[in-house]
N, C-alpha and C. Protein backbone atom coordinates (compact mmCIF):
# COMPACT_ATOMS: atom_id res chain seq x y z
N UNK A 1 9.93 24.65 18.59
CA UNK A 1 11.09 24.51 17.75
C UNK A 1 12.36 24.30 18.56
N UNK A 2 12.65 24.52 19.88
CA UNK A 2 13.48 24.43 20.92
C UNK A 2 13.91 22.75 20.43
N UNK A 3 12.62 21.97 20.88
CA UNK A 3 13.22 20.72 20.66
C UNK A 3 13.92 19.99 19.21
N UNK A 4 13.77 20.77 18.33
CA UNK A 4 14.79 20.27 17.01
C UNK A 4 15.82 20.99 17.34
N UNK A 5 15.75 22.32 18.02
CA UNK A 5 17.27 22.74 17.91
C UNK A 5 18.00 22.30 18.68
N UNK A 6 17.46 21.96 19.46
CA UNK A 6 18.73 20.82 20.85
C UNK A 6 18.75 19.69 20.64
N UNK A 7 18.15 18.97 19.02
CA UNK A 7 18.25 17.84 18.51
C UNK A 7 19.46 17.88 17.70
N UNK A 8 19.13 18.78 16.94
CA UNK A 8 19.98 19.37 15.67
C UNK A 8 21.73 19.20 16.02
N UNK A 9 22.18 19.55 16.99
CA UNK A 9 23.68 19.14 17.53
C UNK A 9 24.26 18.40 18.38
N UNK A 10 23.00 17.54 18.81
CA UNK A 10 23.32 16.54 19.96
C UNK A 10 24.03 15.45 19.04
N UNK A 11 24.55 14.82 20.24
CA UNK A 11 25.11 13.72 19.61
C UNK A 11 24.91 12.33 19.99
N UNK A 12 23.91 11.97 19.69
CA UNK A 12 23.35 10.63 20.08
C UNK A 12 23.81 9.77 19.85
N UNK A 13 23.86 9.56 18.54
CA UNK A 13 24.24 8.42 18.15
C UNK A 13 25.51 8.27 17.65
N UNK A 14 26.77 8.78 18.15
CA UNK A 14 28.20 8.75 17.53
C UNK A 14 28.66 10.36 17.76
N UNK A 15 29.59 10.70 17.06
CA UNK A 15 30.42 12.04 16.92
C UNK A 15 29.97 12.69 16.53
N UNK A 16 29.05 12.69 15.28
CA UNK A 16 28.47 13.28 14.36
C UNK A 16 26.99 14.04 15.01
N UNK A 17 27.04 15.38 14.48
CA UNK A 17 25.56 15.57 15.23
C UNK A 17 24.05 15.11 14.48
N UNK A 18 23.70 15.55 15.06
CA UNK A 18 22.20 14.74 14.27
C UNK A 18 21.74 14.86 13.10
N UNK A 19 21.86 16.48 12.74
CA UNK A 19 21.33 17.63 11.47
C UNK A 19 22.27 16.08 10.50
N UNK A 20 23.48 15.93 10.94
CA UNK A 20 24.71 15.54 10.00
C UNK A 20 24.25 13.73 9.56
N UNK A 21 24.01 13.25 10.62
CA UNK A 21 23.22 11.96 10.41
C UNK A 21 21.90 11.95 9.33
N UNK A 22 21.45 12.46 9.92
CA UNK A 22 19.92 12.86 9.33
C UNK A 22 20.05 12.89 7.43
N UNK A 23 21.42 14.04 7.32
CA UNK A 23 21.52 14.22 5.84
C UNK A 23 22.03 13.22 5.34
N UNK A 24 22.93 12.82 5.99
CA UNK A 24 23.83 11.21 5.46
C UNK A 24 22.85 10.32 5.07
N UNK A 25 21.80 10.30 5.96
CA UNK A 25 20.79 8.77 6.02
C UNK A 25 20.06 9.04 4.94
N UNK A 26 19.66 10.40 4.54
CA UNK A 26 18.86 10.94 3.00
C UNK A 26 19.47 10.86 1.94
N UNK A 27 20.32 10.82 1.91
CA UNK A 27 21.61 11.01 0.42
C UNK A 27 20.98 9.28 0.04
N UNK A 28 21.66 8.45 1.44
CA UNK A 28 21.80 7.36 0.98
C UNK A 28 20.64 6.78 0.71
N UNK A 29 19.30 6.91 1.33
CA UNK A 29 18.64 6.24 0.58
C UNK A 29 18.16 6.99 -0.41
N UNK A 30 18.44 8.22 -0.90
CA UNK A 30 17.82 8.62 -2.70
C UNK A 30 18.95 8.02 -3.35
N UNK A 31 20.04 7.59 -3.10
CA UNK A 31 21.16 6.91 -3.78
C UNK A 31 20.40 5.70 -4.14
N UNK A 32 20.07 5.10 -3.22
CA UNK A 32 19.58 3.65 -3.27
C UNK A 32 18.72 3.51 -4.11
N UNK A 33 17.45 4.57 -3.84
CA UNK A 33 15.93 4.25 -4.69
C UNK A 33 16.79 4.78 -6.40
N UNK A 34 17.53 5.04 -6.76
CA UNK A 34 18.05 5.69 -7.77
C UNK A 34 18.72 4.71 -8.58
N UNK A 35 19.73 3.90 -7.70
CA UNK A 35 20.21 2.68 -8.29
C UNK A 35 19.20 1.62 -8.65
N UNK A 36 18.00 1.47 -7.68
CA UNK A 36 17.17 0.36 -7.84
C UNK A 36 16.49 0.64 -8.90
N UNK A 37 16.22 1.86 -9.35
CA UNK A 37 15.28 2.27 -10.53
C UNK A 37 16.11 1.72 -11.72
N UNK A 38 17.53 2.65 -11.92
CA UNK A 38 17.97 2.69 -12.54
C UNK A 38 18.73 1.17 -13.07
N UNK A 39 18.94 0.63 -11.95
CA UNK A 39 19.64 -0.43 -12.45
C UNK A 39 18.81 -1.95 -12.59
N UNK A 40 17.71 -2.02 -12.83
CA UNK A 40 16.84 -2.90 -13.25
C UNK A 40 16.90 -2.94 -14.78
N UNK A 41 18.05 -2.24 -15.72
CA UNK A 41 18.07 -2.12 -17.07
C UNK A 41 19.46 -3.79 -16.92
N UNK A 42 20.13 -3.45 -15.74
CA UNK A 42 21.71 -4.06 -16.31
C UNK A 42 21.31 -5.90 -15.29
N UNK A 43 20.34 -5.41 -14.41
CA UNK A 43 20.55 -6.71 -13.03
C UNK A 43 19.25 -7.52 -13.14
N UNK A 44 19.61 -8.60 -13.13
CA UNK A 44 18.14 -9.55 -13.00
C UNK A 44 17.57 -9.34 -11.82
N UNK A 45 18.70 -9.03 -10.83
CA UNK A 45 17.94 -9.24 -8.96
C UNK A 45 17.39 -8.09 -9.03
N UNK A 46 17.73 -6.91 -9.62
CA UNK A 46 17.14 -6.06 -9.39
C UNK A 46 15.71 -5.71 -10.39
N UNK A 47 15.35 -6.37 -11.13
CA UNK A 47 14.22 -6.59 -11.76
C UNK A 47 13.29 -7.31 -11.07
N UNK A 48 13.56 -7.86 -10.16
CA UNK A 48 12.20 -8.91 -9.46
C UNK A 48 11.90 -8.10 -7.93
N UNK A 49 12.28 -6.45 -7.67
CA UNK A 49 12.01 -5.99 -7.06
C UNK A 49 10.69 -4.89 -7.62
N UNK A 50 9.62 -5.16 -6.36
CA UNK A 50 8.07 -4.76 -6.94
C UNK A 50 8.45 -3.24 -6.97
N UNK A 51 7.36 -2.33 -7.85
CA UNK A 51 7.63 -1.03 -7.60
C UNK A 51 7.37 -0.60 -6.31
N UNK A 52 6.04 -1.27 -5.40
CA UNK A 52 6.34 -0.46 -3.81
C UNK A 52 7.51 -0.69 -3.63
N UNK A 53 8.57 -1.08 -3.27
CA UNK A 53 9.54 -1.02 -2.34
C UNK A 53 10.18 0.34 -3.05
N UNK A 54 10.63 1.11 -4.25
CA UNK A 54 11.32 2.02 -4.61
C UNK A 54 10.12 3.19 -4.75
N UNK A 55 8.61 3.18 -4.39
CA UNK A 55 7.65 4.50 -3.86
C UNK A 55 7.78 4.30 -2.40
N UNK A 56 8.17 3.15 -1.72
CA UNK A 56 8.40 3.39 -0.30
C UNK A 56 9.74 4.03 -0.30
N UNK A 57 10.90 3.57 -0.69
CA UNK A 57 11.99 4.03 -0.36
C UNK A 57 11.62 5.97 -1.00
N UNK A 58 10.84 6.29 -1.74
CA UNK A 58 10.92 7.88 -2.16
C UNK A 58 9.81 8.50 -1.16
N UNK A 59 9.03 7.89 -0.27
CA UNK A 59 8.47 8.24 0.57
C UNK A 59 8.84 8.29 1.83
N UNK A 60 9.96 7.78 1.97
CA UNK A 60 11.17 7.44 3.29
C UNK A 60 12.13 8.60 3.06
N UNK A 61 12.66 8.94 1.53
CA UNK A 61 13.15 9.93 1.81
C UNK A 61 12.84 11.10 1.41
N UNK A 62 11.69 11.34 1.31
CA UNK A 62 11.22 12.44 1.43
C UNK A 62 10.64 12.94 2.79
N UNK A 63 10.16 11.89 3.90
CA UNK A 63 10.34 12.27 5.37
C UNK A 63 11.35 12.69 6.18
N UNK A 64 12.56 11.37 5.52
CA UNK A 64 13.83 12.53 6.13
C UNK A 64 14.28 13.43 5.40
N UNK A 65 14.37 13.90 4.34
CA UNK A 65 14.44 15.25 4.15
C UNK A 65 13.52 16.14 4.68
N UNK A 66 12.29 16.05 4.70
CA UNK A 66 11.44 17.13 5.51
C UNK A 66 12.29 17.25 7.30
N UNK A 67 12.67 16.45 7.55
CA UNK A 67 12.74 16.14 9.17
C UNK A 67 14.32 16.88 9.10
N UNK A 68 15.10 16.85 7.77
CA UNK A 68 16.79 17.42 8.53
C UNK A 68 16.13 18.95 7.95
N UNK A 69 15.10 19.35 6.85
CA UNK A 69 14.87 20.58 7.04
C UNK A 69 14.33 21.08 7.82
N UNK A 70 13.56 20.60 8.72
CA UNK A 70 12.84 21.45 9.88
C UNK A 70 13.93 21.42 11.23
N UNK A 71 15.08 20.58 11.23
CA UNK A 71 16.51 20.55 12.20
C UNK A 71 16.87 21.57 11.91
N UNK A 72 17.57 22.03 10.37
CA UNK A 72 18.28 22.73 9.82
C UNK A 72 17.97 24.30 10.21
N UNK A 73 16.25 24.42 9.86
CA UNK A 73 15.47 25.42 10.18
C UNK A 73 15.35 25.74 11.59
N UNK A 74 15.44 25.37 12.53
CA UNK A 74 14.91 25.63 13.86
C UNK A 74 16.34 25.97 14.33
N UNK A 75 17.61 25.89 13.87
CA UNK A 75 18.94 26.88 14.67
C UNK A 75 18.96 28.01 14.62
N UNK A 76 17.79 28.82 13.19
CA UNK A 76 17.72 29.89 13.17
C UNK A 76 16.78 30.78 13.57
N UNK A 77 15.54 29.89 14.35
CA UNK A 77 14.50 30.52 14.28
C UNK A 77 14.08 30.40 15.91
């Protein structure tokens, strides 16, 4: 668990630490798979998108959510 927790506040990729990336990058894509569901009522473009791509996108973020909870988890443990 050492190695998520010295993941968890590094700063790799910008200012922001990782835990903080990690959650950003999850929001946005359940935002996304949410609009794509949802908005196939109002958009033609978004009607000619197959259902894999919005069970991939809920299987994408359900990895990074598992991955910023086991970050989140390992500062305390």
């Amino acid at each position: 668990m050492s190695f998520f927790a010295d993941l968890a506040y590094g700063t790799y990729l910008g200012p922001f630490p990782m835990i903080a990336l990690v959650g950003i990058l999850t929001y946005v894509i359940i935002l996304a798979t949410a609009i794509l569901a949802s908005g196939k009522k109002w958009s033609k473009r978004l009607r000619r998108v197959p259902m894999k791509v919005h069970r991939a996108m809920g299987g994408l973020a359900i990895v990074l959510a598992t991955l910023h909870l086991l970050i989140g988890i390992s500062l305390y443990v």
